[in-house]
C-alpha atoms as a PDB file:
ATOM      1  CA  UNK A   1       0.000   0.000   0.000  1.00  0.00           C
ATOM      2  CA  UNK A   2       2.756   2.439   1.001  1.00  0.00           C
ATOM      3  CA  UNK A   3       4.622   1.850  -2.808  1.00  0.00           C
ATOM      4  CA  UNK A   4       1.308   2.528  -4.707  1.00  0.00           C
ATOM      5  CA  UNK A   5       0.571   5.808  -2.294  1.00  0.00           C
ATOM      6  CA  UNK A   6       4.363   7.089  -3.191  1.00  0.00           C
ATOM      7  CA  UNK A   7       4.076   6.246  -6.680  1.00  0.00           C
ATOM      8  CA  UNK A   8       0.522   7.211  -7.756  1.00  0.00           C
ATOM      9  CA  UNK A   9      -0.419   9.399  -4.758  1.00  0.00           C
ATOM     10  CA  UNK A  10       2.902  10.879  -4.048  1.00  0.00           C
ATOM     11  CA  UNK A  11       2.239  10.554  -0.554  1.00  0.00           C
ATOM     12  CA  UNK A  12       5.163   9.833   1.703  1.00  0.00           C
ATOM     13  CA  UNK A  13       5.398   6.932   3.651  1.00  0.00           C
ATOM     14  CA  UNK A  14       5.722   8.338   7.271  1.00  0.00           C
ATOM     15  CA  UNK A  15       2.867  10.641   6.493  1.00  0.00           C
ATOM     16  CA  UNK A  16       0.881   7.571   5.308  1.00  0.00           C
ATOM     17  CA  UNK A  17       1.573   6.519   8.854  1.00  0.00           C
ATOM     18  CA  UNK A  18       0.997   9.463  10.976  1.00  0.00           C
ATOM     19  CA  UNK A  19       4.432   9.462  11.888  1.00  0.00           C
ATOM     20  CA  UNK A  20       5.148  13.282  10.870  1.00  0.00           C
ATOM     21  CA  UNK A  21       3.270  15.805   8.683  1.00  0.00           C
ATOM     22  CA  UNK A  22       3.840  16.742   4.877  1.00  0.00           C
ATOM     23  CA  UNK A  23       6.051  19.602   5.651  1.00  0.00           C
ATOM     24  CA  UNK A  24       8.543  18.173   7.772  1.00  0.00           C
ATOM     25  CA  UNK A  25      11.634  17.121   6.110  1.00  0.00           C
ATOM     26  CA  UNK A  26      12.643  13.434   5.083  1.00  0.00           C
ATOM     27  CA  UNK A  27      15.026  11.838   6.800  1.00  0.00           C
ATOM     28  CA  UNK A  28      17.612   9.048   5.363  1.00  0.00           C
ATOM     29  CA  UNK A  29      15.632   5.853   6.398  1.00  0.00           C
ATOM     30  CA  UNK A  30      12.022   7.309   4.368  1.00  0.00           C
ATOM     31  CA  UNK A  31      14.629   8.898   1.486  1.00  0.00           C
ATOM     32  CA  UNK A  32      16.088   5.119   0.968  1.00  0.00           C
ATOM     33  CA  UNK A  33      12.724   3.361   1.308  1.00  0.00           C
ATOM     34  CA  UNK A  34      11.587   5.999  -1.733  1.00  0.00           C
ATOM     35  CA  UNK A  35      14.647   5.079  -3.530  1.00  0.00           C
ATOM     36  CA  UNK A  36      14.240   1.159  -3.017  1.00  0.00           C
ATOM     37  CA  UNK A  37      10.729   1.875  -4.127  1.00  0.00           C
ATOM     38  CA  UNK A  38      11.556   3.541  -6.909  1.00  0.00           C
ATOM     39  CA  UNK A  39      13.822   0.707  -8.376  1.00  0.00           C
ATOM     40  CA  UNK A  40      11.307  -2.154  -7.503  1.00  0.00           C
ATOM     41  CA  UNK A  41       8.863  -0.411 -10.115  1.00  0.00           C
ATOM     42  CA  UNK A  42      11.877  -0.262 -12.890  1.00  0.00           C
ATOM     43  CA  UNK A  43      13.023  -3.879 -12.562  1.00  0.00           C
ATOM     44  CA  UNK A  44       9.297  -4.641 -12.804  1.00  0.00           C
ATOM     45  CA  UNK A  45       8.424  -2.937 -15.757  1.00  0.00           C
ATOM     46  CA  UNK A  46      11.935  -3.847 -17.455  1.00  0.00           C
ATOM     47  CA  UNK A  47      10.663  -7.942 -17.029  1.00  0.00           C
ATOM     48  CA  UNK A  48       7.572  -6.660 -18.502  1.00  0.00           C
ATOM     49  CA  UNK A  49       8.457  -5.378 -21.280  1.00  0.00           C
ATOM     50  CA  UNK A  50      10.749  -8.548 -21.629  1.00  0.00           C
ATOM     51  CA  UNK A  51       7.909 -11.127 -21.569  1.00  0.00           C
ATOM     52  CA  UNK A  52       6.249  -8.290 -24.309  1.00  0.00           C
ATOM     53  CA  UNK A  53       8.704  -8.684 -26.381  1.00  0.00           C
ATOM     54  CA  UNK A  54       9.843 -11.973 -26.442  1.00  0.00           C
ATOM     55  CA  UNK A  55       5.430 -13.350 -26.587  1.00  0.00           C
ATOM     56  CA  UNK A  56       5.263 -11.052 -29.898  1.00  0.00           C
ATOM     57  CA  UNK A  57       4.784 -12.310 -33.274  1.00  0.00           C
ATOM     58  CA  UNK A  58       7.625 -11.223 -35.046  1.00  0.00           C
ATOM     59  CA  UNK A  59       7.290 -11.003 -39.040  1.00  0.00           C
ATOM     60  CA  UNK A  60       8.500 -13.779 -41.023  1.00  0.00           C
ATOM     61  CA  UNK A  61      10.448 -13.105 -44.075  1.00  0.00           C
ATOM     62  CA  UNK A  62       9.649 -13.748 -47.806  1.00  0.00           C
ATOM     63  CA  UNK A  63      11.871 -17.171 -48.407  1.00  0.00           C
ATOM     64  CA  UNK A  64      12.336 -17.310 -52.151  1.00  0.00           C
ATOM     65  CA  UNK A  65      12.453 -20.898 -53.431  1.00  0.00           C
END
């Protein structure tokens, strides 16, 4: 719940939680969950556009015979 209110929301974690309000700063452990986040939702979209690709017809060429 906490990655799809940072991503889509762009509500911070510890505000999620009650822990502190929007305007005080971010501190290391919230800035490296955001990162960590952040790269979970590359690596997922990099395997699927992977299984995309590779499931795709491709075009077959014109054999001459």
């Amino acid at each position: 719940m906490a990655h799809f209110a940072l991503q889509k929301l762009r509500i911070r974690p510890k505000v999620l939680s009650g822990e502190c309000t929007i305007n005080d700063p971010i501190d290391d452990k919230e800035r490296a969950f955001i990162y960590g986040s952040i790269l979970t939702r590359v690596e997922n979209e990099k395997k699927k556009t992977s299984r995309i690709k590779h499931f795709t017809p491709r075009k077959r060429r014109n054999r001459k015979r």
